[in-house]
C-alpha atoms as a PDB file:
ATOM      1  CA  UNK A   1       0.000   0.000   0.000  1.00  0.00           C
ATOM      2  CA  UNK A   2       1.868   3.281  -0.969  1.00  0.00           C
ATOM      3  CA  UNK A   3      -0.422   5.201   1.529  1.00  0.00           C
ATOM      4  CA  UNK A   4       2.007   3.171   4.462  1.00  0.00           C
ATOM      5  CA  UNK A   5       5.369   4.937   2.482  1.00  0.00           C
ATOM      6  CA  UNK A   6       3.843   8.399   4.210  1.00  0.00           C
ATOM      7  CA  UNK A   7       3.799   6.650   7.763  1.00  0.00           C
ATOM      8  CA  UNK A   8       7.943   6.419   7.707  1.00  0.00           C
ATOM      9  CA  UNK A   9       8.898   9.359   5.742  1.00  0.00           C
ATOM     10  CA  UNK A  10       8.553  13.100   5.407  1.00  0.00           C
ATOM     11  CA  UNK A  11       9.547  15.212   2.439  1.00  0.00           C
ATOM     12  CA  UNK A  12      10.195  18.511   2.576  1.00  0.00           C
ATOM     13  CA  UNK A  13       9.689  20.030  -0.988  1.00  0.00           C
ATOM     14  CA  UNK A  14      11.243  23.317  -0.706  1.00  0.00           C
ATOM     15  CA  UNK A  15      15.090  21.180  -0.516  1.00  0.00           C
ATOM     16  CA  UNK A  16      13.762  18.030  -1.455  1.00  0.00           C
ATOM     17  CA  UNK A  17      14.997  16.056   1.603  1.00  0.00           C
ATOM     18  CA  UNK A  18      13.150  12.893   2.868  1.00  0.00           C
ATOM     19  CA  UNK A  19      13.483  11.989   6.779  1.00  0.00           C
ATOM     20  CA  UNK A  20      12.722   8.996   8.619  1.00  0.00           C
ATOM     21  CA  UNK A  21       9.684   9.327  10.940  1.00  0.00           C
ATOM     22  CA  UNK A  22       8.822   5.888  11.431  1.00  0.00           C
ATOM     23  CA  UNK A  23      10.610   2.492  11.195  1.00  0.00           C
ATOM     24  CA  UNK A  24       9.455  -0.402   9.075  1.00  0.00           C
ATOM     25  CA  UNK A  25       9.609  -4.215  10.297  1.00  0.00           C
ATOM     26  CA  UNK A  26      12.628  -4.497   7.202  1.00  0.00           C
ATOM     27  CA  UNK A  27      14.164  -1.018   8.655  1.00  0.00           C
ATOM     28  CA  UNK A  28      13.667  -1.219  12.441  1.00  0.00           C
ATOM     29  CA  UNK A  29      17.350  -1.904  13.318  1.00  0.00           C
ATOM     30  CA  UNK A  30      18.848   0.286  10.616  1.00  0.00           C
ATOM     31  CA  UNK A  31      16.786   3.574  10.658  1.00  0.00           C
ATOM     32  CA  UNK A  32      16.894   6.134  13.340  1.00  0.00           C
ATOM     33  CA  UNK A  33      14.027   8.373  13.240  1.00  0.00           C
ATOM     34  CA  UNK A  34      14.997  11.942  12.687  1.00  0.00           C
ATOM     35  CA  UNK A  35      17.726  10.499  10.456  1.00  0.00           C
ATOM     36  CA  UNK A  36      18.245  11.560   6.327  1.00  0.00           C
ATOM     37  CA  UNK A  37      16.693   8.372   4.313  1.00  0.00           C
ATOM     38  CA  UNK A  38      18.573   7.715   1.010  1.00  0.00           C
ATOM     39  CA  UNK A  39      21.845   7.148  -0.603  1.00  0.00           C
ATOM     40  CA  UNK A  40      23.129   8.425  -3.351  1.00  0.00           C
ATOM     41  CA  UNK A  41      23.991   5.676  -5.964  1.00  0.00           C
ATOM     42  CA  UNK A  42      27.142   5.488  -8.142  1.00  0.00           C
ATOM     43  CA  UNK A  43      24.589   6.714 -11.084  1.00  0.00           C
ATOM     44  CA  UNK A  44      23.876  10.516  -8.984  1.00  0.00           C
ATOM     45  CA  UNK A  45      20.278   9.243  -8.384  1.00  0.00           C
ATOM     46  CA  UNK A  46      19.288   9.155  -4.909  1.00  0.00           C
ATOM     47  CA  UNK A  47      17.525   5.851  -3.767  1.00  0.00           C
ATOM     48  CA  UNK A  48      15.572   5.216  -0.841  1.00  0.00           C
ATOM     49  CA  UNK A  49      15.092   1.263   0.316  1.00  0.00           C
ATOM     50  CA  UNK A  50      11.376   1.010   1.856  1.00  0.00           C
ATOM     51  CA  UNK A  51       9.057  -2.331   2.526  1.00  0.00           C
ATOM     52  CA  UNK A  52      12.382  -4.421   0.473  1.00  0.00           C
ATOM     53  CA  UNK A  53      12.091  -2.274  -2.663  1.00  0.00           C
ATOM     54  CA  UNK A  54      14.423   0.302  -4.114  1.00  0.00           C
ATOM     55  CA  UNK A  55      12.758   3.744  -5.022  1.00  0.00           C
ATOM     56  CA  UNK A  56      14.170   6.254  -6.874  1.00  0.00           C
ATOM     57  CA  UNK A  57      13.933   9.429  -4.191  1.00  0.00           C
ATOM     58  CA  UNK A  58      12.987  11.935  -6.952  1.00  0.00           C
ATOM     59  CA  UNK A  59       9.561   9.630  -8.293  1.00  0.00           C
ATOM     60  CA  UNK A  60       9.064   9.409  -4.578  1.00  0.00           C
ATOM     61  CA  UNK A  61       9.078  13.498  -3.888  1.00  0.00           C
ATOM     62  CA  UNK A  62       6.246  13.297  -7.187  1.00  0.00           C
ATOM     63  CA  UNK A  63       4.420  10.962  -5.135  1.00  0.00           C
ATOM     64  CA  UNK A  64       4.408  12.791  -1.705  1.00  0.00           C
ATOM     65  CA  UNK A  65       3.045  15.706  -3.454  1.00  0.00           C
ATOM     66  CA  UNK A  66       0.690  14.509  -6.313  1.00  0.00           C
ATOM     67  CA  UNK A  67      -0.252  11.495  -4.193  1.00  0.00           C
ATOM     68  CA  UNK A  68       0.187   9.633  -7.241  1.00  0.00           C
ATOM     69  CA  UNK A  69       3.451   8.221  -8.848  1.00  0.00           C
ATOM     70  CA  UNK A  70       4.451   9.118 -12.209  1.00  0.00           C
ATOM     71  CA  UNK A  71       3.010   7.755 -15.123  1.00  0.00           C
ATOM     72  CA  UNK A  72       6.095   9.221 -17.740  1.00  0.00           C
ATOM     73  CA  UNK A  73       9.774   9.754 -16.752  1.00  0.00           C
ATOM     74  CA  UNK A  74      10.697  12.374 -13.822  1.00  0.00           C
ATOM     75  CA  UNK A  75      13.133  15.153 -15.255  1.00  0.00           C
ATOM     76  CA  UNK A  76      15.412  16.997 -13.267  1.00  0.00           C
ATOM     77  CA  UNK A  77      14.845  20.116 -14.813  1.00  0.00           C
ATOM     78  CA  UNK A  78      18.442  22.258 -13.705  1.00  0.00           C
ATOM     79  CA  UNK A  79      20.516  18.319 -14.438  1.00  0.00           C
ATOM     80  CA  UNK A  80      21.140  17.537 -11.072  1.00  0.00           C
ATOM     81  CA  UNK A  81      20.190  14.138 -10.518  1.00  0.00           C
ATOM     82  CA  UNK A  82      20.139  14.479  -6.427  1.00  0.00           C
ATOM     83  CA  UNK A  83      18.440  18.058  -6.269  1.00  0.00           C
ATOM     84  CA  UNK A  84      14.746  16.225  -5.590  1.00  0.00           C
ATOM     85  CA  UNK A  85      13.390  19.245  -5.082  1.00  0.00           C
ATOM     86  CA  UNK A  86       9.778  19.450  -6.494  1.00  0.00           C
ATOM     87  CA  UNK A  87      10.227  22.937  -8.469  1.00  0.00           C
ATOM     88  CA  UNK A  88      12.897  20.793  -9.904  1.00  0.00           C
ATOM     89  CA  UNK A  89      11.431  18.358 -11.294  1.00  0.00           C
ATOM     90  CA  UNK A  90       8.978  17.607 -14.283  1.00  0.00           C
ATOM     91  CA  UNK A  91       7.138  14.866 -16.270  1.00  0.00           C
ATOM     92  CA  UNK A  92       8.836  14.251 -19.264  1.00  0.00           C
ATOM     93  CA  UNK A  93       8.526  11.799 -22.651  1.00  0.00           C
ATOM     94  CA  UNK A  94      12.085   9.346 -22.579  1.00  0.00           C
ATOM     95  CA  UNK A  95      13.130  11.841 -25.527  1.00  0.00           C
ATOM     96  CA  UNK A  96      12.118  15.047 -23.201  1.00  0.00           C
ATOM     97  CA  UNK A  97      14.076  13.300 -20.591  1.00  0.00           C
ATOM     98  CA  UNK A  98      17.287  12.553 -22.804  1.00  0.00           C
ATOM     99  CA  UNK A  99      17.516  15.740 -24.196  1.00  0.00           C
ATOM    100  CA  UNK A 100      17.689  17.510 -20.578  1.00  0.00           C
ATOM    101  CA  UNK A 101      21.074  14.719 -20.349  1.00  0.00           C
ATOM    102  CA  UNK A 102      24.374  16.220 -19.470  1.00  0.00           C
ATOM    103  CA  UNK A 103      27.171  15.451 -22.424  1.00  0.00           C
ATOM    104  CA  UNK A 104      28.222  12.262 -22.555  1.00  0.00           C
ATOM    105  CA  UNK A 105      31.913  11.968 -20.619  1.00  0.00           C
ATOM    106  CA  UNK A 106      33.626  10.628 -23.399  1.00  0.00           C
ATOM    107  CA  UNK A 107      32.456  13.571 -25.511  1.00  0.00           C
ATOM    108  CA  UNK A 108      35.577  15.261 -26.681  1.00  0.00           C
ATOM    109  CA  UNK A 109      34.147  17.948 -28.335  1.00  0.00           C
ATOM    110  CA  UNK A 110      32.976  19.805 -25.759  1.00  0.00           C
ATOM    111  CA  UNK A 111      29.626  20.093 -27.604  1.00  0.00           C
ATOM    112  CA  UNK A 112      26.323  17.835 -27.044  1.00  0.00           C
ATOM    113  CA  UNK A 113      25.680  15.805 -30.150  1.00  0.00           C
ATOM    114  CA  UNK A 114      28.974  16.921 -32.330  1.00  0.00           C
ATOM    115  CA  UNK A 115      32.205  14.698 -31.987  1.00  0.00           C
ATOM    116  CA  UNK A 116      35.076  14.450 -34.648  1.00  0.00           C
ATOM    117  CA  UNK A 117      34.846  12.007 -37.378  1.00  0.00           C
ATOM    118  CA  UNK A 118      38.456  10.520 -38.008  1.00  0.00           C
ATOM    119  CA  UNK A 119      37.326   8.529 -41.203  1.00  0.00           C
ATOM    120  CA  UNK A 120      36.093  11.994 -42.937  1.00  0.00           C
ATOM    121  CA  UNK A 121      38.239  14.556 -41.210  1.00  0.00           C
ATOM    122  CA  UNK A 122      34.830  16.274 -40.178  1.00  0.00           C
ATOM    123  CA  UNK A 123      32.553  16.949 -37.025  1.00  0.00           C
ATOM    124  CA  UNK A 124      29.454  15.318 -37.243  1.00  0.00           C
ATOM    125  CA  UNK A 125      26.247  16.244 -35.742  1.00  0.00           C
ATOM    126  CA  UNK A 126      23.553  13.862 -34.495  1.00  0.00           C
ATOM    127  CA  UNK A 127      20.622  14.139 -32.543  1.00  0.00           C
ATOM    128  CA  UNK A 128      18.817  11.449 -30.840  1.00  0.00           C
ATOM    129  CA  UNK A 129      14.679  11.598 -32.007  1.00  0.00           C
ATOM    130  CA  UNK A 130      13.373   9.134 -29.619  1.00  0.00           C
ATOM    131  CA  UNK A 131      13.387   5.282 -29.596  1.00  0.00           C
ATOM    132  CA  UNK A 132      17.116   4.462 -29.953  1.00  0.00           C
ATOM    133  CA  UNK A 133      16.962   6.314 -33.334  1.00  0.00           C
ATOM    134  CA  UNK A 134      19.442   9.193 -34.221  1.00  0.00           C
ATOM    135  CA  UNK A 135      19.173  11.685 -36.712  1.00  0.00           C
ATOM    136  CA  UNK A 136      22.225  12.670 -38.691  1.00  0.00           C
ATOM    137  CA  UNK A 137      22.605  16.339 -39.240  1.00  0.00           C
ATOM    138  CA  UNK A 138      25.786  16.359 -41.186  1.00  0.00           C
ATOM    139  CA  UNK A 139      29.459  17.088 -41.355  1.00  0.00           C
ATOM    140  CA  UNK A 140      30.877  19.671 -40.895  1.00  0.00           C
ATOM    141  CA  UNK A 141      34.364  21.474 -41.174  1.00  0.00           C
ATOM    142  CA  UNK A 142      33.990  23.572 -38.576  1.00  0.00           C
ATOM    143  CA  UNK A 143      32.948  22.969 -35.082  1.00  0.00           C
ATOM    144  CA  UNK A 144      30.810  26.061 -34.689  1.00  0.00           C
ATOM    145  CA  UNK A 145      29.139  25.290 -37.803  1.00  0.00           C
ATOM    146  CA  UNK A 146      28.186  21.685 -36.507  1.00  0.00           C
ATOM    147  CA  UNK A 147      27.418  23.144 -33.731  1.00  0.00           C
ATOM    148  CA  UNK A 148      24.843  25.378 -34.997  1.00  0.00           C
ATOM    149  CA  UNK A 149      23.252  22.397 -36.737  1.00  0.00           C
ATOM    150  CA  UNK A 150      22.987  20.643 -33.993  1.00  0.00           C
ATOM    151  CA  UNK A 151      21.022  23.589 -32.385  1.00  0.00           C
ATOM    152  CA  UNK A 152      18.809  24.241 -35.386  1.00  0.00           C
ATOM    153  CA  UNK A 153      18.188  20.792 -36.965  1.00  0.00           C
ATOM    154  CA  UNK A 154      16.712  21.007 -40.467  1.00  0.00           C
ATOM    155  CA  UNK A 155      14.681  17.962 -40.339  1.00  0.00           C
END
């Protein structure tokens, strides 16, 4: 019953914090009441461990408010994945949701969506449109120029 997930924790909206104010049979020995509930997972997703189930703290902080959970994806609108504040965050499509993504850590370019293609000596711009499925936007000789056509696709 997700009614029961209000009797052992409290969320405070305004920073998106959830405290312990009850302990669970599966929790009694672990939680202290009063105490932070969550860790933060190698991922930058905070998870919180109630009833023997893992819950993402941010679909959580849409439940405690909406009293529903989330039928689409939960966005973290300013890309901080443990800011679970509710002005934060926002239903979003999988393709809403990707698009809000940080660049990739192997991006070398510096640029979302552009990285340098050895085989033609070019940049090449790509955009992802939703279901694994990419949309080429060219090559390009110059950065900026990819860039730009990353920015305004033509498509």
């Amino acid at each position: 019953n997700p009614e029961k997930i209000k009797d052992l924790l409290e969320y405070d909206p305004d920073t998106g914090i959830f405290t312990w104010i009850g302990k669970s049979a599966t929790r009694a020995n672990r939680t202290k009441v009063g105490s932070q509930a969550g860790s933060l997972a190698q991922n930058g997703y905070t998870i919180i461990s109630i009833f023997g189930n893992r819950i993402l703290a941010h679909r959580l902080a849409w439940f405690f408010v909406y009293n529903k959970f989330p039928d689409k994806h939960i966005d973290h609108i300013n890309g901080n994945r443990n800011d679970n504040r509710i002005e934060n965050l926002r239903e979003a499509t999988k393709e809403q949701n990707n698009r809000n993504c940080p660049k990739r850590k192997d991006n070398t370019s510096g640029i979302k969506g552009v990285h340098w293609d050895s085989a033609t000596k070019k940049w090449l711009a790509k955009v992802a449109v939703g279901n694994g499925v990419q949309k080429y936007l060219g090559r390009y000789d110059d950065i900026e120029l990819a860039q730009l056509g990353n920015i305004y696709p033509r498509f």
